[in-house]
Protein backbone atom coordinates (compact mmCIF):
# COMPACT_ATOMS: atom_id res chain seq x y z
CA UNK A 1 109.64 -218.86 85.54
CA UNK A 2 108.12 -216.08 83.40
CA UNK A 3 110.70 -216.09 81.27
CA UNK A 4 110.36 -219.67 80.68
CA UNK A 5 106.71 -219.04 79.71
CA UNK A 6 107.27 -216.92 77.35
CA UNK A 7 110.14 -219.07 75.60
CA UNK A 8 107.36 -222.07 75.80
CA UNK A 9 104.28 -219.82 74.15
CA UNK A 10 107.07 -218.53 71.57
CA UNK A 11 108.42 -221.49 70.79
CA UNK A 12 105.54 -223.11 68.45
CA UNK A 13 104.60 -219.81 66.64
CA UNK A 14 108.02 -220.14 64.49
CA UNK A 15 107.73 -222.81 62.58
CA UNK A 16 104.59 -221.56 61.62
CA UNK A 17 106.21 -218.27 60.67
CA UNK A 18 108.57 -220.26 58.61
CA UNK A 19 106.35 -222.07 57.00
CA UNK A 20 104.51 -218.87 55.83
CA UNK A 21 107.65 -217.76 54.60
CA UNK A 22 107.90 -220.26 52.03
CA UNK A 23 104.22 -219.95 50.83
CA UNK A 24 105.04 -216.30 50.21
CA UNK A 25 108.03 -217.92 48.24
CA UNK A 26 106.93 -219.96 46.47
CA UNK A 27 103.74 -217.93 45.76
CA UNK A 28 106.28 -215.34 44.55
CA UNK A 29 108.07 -217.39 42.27
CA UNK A 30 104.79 -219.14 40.86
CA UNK A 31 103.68 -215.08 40.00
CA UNK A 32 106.86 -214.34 38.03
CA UNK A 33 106.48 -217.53 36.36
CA UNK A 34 103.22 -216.97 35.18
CA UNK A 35 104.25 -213.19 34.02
CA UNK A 36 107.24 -214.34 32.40
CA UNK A 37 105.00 -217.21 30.53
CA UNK A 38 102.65 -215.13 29.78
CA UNK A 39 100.03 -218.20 31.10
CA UNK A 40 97.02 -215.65 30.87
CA UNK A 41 97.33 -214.12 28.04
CA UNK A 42 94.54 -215.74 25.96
CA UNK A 43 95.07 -217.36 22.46
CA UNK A 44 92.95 -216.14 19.33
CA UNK A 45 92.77 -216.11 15.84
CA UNK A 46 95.37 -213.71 14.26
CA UNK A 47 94.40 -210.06 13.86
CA UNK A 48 93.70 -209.48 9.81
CA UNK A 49 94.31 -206.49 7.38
CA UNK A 50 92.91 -206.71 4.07
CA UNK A 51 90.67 -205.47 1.37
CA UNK A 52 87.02 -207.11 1.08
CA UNK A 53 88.24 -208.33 -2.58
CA UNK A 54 86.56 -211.75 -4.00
CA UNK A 55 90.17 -213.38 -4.08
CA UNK A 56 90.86 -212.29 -0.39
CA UNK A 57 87.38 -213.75 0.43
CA UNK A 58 88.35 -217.44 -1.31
CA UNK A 59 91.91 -217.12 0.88
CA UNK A 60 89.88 -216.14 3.86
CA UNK A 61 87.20 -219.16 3.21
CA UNK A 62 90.38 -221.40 1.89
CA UNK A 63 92.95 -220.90 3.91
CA UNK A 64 91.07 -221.98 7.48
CA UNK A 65 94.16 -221.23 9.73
CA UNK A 66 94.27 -217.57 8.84
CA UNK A 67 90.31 -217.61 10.60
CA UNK A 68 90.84 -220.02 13.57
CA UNK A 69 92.92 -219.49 16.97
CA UNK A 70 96.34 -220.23 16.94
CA UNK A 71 97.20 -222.15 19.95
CA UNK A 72 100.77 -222.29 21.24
CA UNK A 73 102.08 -225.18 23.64
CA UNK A 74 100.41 -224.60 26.94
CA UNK A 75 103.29 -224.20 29.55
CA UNK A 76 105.80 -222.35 27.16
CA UNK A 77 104.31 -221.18 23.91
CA UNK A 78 102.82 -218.11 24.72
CA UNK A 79 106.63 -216.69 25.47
CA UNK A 80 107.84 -214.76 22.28
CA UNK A 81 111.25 -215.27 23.88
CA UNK A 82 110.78 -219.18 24.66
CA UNK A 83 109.65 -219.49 21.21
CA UNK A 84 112.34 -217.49 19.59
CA UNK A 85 115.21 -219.21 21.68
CA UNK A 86 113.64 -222.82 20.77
CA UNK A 87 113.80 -221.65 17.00
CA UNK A 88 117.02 -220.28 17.44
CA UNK A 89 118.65 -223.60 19.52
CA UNK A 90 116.83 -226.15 17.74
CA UNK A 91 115.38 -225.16 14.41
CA UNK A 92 112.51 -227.90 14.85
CA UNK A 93 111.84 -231.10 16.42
CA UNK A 94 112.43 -234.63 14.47
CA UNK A 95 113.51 -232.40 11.47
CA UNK A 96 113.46 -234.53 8.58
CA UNK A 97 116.53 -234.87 5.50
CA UNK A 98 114.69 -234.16 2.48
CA UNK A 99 117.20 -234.67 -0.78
CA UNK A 100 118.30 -232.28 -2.80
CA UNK A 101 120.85 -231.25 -5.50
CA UNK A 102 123.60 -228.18 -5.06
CA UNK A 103 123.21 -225.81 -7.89
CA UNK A 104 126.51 -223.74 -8.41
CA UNK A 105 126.00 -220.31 -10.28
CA UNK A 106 128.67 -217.87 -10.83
CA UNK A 107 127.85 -214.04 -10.77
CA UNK A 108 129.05 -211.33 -12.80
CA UNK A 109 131.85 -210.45 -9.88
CA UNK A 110 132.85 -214.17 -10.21
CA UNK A 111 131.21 -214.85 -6.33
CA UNK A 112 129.47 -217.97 -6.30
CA UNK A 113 125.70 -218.29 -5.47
CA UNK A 114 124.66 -221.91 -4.54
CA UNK A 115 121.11 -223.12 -3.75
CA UNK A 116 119.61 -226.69 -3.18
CA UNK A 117 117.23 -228.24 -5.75
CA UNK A 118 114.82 -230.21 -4.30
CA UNK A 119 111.88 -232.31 -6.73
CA UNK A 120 108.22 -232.44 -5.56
CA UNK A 121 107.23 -236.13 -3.69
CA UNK A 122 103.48 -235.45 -5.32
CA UNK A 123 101.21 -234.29 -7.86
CA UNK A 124 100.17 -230.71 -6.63
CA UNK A 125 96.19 -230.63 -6.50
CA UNK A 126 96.00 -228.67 -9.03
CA UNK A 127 97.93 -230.92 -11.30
CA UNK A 128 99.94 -227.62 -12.71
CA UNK A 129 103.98 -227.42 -12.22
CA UNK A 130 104.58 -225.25 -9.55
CA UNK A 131 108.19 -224.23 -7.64
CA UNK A 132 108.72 -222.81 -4.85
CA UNK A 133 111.35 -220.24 -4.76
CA UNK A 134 112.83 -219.91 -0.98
CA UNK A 135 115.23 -217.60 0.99
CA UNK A 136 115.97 -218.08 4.18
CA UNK A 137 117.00 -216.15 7.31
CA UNK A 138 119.97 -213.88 8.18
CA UNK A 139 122.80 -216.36 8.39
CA UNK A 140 120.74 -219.20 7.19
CA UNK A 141 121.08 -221.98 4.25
CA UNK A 142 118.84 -225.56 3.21
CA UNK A 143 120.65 -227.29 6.09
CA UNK A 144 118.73 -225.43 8.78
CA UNK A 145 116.13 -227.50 10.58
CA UNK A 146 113.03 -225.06 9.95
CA UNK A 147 114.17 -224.76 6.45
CA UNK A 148 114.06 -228.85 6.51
CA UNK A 149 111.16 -229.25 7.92
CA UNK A 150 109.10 -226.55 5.95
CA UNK A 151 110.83 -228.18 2.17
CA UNK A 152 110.01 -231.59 3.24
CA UNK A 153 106.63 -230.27 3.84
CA UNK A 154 106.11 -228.63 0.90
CA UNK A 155 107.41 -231.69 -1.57
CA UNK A 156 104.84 -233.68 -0.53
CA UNK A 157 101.98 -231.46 -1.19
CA UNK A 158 103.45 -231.47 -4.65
CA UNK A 159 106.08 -228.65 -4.42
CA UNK A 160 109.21 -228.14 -5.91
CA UNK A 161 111.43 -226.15 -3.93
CA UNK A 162 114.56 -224.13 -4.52
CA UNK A 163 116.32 -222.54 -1.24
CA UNK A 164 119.53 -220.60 -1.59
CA UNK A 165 122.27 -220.61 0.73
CA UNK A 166 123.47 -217.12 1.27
CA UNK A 167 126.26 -216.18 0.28
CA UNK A 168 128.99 -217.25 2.72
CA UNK A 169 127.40 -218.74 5.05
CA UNK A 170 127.29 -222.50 3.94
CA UNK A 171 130.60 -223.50 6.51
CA UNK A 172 132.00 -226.27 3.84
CA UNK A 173 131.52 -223.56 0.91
CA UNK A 174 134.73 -221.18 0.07
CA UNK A 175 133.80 -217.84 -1.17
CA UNK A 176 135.35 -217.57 -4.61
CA UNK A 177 135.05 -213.35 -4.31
CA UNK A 178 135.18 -210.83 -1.89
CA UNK A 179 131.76 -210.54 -0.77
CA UNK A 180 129.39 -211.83 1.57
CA UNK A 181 125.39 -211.88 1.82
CA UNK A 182 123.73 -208.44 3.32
CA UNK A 183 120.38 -207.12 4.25
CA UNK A 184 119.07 -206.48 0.95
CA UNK A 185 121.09 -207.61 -1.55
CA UNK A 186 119.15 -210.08 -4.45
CA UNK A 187 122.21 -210.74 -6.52
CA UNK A 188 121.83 -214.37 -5.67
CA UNK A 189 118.43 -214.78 -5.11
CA UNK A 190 117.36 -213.09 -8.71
CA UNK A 191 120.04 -215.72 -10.25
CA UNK A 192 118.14 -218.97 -8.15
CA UNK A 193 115.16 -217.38 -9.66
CA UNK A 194 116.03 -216.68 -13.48
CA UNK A 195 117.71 -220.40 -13.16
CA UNK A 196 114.31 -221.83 -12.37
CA UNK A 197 112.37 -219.83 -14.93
CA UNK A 198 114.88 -221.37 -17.63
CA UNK A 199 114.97 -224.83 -16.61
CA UNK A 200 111.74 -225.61 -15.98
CA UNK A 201 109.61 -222.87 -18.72
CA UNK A 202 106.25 -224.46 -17.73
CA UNK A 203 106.46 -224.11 -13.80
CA UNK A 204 104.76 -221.11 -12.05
CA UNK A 205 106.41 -219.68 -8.87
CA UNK A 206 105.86 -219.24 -5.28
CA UNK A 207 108.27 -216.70 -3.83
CA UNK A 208 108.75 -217.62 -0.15
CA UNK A 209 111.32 -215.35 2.27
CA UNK A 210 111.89 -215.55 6.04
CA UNK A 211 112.97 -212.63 8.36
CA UNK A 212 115.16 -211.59 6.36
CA UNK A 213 114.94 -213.71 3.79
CA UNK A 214 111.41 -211.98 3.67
CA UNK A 215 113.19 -208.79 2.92
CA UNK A 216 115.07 -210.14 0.42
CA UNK A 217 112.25 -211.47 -1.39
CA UNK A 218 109.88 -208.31 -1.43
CA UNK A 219 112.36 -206.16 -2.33
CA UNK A 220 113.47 -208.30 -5.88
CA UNK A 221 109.66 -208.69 -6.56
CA UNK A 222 109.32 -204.45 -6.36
CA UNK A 223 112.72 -203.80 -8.06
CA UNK A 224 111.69 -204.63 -11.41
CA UNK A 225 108.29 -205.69 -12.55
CA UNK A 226 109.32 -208.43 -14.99
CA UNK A 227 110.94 -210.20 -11.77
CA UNK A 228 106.75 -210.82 -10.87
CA UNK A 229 106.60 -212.44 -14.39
CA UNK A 230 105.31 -216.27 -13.71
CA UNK A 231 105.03 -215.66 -9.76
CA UNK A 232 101.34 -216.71 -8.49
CA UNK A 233 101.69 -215.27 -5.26
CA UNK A 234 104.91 -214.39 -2.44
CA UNK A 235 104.67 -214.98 1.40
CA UNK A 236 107.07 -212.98 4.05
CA UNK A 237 107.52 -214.38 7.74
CA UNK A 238 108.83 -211.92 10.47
CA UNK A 239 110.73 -210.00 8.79
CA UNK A 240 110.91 -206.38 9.83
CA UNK A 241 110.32 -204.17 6.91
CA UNK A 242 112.99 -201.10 7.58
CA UNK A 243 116.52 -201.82 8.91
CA UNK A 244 116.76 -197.76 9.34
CA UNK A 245 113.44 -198.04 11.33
CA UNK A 246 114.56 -200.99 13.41
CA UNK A 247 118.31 -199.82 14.51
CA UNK A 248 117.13 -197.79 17.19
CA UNK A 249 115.01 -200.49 18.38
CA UNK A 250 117.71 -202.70 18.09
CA UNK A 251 120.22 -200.44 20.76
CA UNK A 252 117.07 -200.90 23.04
CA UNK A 253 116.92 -203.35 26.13
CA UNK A 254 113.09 -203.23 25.46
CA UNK A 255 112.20 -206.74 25.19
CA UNK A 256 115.93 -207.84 25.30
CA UNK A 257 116.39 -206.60 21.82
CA UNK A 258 119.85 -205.42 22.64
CA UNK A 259 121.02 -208.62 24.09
CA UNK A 260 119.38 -210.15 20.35
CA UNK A 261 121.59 -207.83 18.81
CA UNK A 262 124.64 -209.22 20.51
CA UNK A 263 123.74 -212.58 19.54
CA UNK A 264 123.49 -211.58 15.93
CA UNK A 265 126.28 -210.11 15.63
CA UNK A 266 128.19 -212.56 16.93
CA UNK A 267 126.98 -214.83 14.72
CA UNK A 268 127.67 -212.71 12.11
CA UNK A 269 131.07 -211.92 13.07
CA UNK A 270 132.10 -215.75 13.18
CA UNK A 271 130.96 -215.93 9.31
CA UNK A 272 132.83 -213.37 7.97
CA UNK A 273 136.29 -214.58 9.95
CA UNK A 274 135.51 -217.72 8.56
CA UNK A 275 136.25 -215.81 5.48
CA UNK A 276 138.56 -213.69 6.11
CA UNK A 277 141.34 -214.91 3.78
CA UNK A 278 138.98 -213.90 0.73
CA UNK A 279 137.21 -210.59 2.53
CA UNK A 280 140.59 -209.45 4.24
CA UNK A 281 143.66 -210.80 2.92
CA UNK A 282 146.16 -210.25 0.24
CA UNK A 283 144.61 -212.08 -2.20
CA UNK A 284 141.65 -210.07 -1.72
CA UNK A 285 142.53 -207.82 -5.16
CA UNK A 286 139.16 -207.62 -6.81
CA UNK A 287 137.11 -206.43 -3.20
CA UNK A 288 135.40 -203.25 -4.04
CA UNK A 289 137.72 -199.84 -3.07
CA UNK A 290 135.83 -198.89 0.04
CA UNK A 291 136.96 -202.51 1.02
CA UNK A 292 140.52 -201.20 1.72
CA UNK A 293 139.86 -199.04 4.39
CA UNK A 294 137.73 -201.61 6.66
CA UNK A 295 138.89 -201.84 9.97
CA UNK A 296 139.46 -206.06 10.87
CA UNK A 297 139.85 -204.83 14.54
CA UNK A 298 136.60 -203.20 14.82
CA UNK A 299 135.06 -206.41 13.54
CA UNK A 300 136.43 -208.18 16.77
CA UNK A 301 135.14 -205.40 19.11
CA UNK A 302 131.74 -204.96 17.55
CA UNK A 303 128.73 -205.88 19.78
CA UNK A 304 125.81 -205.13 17.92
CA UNK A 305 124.68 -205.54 13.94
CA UNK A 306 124.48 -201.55 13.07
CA UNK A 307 128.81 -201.83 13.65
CA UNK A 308 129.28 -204.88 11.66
CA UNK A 309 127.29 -203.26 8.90
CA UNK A 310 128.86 -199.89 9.18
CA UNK A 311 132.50 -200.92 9.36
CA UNK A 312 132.09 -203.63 6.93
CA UNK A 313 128.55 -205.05 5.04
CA UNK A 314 127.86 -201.38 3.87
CA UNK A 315 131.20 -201.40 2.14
CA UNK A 316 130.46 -204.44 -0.09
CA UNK A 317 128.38 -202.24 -2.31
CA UNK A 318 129.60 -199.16 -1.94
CA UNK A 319 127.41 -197.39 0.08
CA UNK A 320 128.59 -194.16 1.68
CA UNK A 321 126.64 -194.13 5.24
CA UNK A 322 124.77 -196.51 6.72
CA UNK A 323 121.66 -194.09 6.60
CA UNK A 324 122.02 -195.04 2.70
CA UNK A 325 122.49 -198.59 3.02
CA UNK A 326 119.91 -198.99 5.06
CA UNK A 327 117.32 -196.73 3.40
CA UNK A 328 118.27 -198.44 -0.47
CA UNK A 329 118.19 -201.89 1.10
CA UNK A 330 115.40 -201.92 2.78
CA UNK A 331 111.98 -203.34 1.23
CA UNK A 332 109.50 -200.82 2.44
CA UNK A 333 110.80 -198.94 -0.40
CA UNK A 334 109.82 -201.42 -2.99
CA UNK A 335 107.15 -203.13 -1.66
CA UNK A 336 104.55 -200.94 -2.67
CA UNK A 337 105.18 -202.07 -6.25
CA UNK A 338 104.48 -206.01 -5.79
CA UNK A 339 101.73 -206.82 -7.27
CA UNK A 340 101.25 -210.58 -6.76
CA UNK A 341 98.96 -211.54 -4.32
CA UNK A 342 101.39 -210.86 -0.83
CA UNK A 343 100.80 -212.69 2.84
CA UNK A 344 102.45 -210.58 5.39
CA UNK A 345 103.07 -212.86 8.49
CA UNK A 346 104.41 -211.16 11.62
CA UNK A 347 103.66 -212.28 15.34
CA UNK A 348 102.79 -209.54 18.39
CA UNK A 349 105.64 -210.91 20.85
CA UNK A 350 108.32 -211.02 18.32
CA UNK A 351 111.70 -210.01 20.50
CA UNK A 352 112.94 -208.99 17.48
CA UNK A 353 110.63 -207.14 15.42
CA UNK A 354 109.11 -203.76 17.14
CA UNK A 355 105.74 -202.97 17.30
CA UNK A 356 106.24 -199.57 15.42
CA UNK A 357 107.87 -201.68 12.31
CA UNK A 358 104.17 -203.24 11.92
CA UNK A 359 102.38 -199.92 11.04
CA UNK A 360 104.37 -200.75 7.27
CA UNK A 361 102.75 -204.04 6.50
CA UNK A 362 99.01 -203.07 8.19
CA UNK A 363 99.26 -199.58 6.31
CA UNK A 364 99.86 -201.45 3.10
CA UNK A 365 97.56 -204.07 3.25
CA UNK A 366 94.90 -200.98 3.97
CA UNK A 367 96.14 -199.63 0.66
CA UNK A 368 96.68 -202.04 -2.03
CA UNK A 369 94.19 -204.87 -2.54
CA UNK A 370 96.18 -207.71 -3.13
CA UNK A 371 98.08 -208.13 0.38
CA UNK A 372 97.06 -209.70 3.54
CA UNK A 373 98.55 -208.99 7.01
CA UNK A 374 98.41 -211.31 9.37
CA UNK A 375 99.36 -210.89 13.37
CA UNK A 376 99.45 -213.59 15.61
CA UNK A 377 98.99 -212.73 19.58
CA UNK A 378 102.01 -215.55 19.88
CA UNK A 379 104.87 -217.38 17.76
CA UNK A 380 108.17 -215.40 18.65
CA UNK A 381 110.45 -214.90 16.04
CA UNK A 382 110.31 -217.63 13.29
CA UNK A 383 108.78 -219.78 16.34
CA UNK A 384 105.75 -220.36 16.06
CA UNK A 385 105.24 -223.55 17.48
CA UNK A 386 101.86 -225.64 18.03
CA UNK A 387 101.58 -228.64 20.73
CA UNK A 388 99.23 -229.63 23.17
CA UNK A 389 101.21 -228.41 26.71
CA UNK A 390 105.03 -228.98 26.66
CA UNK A 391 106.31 -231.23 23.60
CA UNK A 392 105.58 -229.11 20.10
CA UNK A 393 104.91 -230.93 17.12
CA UNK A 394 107.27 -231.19 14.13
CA UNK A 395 105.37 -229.02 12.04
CA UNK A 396 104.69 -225.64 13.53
CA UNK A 397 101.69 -223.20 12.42
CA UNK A 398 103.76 -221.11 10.05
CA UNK A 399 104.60 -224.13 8.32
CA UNK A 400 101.20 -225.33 7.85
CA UNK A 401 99.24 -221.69 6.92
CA UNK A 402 101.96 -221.24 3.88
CA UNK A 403 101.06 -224.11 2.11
CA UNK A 404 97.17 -223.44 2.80
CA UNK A 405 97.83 -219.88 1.84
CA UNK A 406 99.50 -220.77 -1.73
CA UNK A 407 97.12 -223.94 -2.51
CA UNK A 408 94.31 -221.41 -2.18
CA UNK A 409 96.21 -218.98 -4.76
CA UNK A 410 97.08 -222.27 -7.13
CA UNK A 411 93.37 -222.83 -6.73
CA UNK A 412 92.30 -219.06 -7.75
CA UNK A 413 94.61 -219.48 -10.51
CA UNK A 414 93.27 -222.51 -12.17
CA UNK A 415 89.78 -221.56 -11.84
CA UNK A 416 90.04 -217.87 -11.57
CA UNK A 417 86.88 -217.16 -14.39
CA UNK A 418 84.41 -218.97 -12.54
CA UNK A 419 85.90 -217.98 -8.82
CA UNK A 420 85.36 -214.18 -9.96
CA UNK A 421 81.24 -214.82 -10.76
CA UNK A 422 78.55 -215.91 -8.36
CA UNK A 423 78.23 -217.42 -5.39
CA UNK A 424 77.49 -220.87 -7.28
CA UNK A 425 80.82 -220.82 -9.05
CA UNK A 426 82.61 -219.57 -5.37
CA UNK A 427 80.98 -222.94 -4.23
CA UNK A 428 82.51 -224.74 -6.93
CA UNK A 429 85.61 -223.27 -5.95
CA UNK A 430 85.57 -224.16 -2.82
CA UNK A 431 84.83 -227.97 -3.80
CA UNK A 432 87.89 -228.22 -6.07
CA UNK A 433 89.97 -226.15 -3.19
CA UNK A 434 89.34 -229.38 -0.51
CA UNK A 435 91.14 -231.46 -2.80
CA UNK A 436 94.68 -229.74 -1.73
């Protein structure tokens, strides 16, 4: 009879025991959730480097989104990683088709350059000619949704815009020499850009580069200083400032930055077989001499970036190492000789950019007087999404602050004299500023 006691007093107790069980499970899961959300980390304005300069003071008071909080979707958006895979998988959301026209440019190794020529839907503000000259990220061409959704944007606040497809990776475009795009290259871009300045003499530019894109764009500003002739301003979006700085990060599992690399490289592996008739094959006579001795088999077995552009990007332009190509290609060697007013925009949780890589841009906006850095808390990599809790809206943050960011320049520009004296003429300013 004891025994059957005991059983009886027992019996009730587990369910109860059970039942605490899953609390503790589902308390568990509901913690890693939050942690891997990141659902208390706050939201704020983006952290600012810059000079007290009167024109940085009309961006500041112009350009509202630079001084406000940026505030992510509520139940995803503060993930750099959920940001940078919806980026990566969809581009944008409802991404409209804006029209455009193929330019076709051949370069002095007979490779041809293309880029899409799309007309403003508007009068700018300002009622001058203005084009915007864009290059997007590694990989990238017009057809990608954020590049889409930022052009169709932009023509209807009265810009024209030029994007070039890089070199290769358009998938219905032939390469007509052996050569693909690389890190730093601005072969093509410089051509977009001297096309512009001839067709249209009167129009001022914009110069506009993402990830790398943004590399690509600082470092043909810096090259030369007649390549700054006719640009009003340039703005660079996550892009990472030294590829010999990043590498290391790159071989890192830090913030899944290895598993990034993978994915890059991949990608960038299925480009260049899609070319490897021109790159690798017999026909292949004019490819540069260091060419010859690239290995097609380490192509297939490479896993991360750094092998792809050792065994084969390197090679394109003769570089020796890939300490060299790196260190020549890299904008944080140039960059100290743009001039033009320069937004640096990078974000804090970007996978793919380390936190070390960000001392370049905040150094040199301490330095010169005509750059801004800007760091979000949140955006991922090219992300950068805005939305009330789970659906984000077509146009995302770093669409938006570009085109407030290079009205206010357009606006400096046209009224520069009286923007430079008094706070009555500032006020003026301001007035003719609310019209964009």
């Amino acid at each position: 009879m004891s025994n059957d006691v005991e059983v009886n007093t027992m019996a009730p107790e587990m369910p109860a025991m059970f039942d605490g069980m899953k609390l503790a499970a589902v308390a568990a899961v509901l913690y890693i959730i939050v942690r891997c959300l990141n659902l208390k980390s706050p939201t704020a304005p983006p952290e600012l480097t810059y000079q007290d300069t009167p024109l940085n003071h009309f961006i500041l008071k112009s350009c509202s989104l630079l001084t406000k909080e940026y505030i992510p979707p509520l139940l995803w958006g503060k993930s750099g990683h959920l940001q940078t895979a919806l980026y990566g998988k969809m581009g944008r959301v409802s991404s409209p088709h804006p029209y455009g026209l193929r330019k076709f440019l051949t370069m002095p190794d007979e490779a041809t350059a293309t880029f899409d020529l799309f007309e403003s839907l508007s009068d700018h503000c300002t009622g001058v000619d203005v084009t915007m000259v864009i290059c997007p990220g590694i990989g990238n061409h017009s057809e990608k949704h954020y590049i889409r959704t930022f052009v169709d944007y932009a023509q209807k606040q009265g810009y024209r815009c030029a994007v070039l497809n890089h070199l290769g990776a358009l998938p219905n475009i032939e390469l007509t020499s052996p050569r693909v795009f690389t890190y730093g290259c601005t072969w093509e871009f410089g051509a977009m850009v001297g096309y512009i300045k001839k067709t249209f003499p009167q129009t001022q530019l914009i110069v506009v580069g993402f990830s790398l894109g943004g590399n690509i764009v600082c470092k043909f500003l810096g090259e030369n200083r007649t390549n700054q002739e006719r640009v009003l301003c340039c703005v660079s979006v996550c892009q990472g400032y030294s590829a010999l700085r990043a590498q290391e990060t790159f071989l890192q599992w830090d913030q899944c930055r290895r598993f990034y690399n993978f994915l890059m490289a991949d990608n960038m592996k299925k480009i260049i077989l899609s070319h490897r008739g021109m790159l690798f094959g017999e026909s292949a006579s004019k490819r540069p001499k260091m060419m010859e001795d690239a290995d097609l088999s380490r192509l297939y077995t490479a896993t991360s970036l750094m092998q792809i552009d050792d065994n084969i990007m390197r090679k394109f332009h003769g570089y020796d190492s890939l300490k060299e190509y790196y260190e020549k290609d890299s904008c944080v060697n140039y960059i100290h000789n743009v001039n033009v007013p320069l937004l640096l925009v990078n974000s804090a949780d970007d996978p793919l950019v380390h936190q070390s890589l960000l001392t370049i841009p905040r150094t040199l906006a301490e330095k010169k007087e005509n750059v801004i850095f800007s760091l979000t808390l949140h955006g991922g990599h090219l992300g950068f999404f805005e939305g009330a809790v789970l659906f984000p809206q077509p146009l995302t943050w770093m669409d938006k602050v570009i085109v407030q960011y290079v009205n206010a320049i357009c606006q400096w520009e046209k009224h520069k004299p009286q923007c430079q004296s008094g706070n009555n003429s500032e006020q003026d300013c301001s007035e003719e500023e609310s019209k964009c």
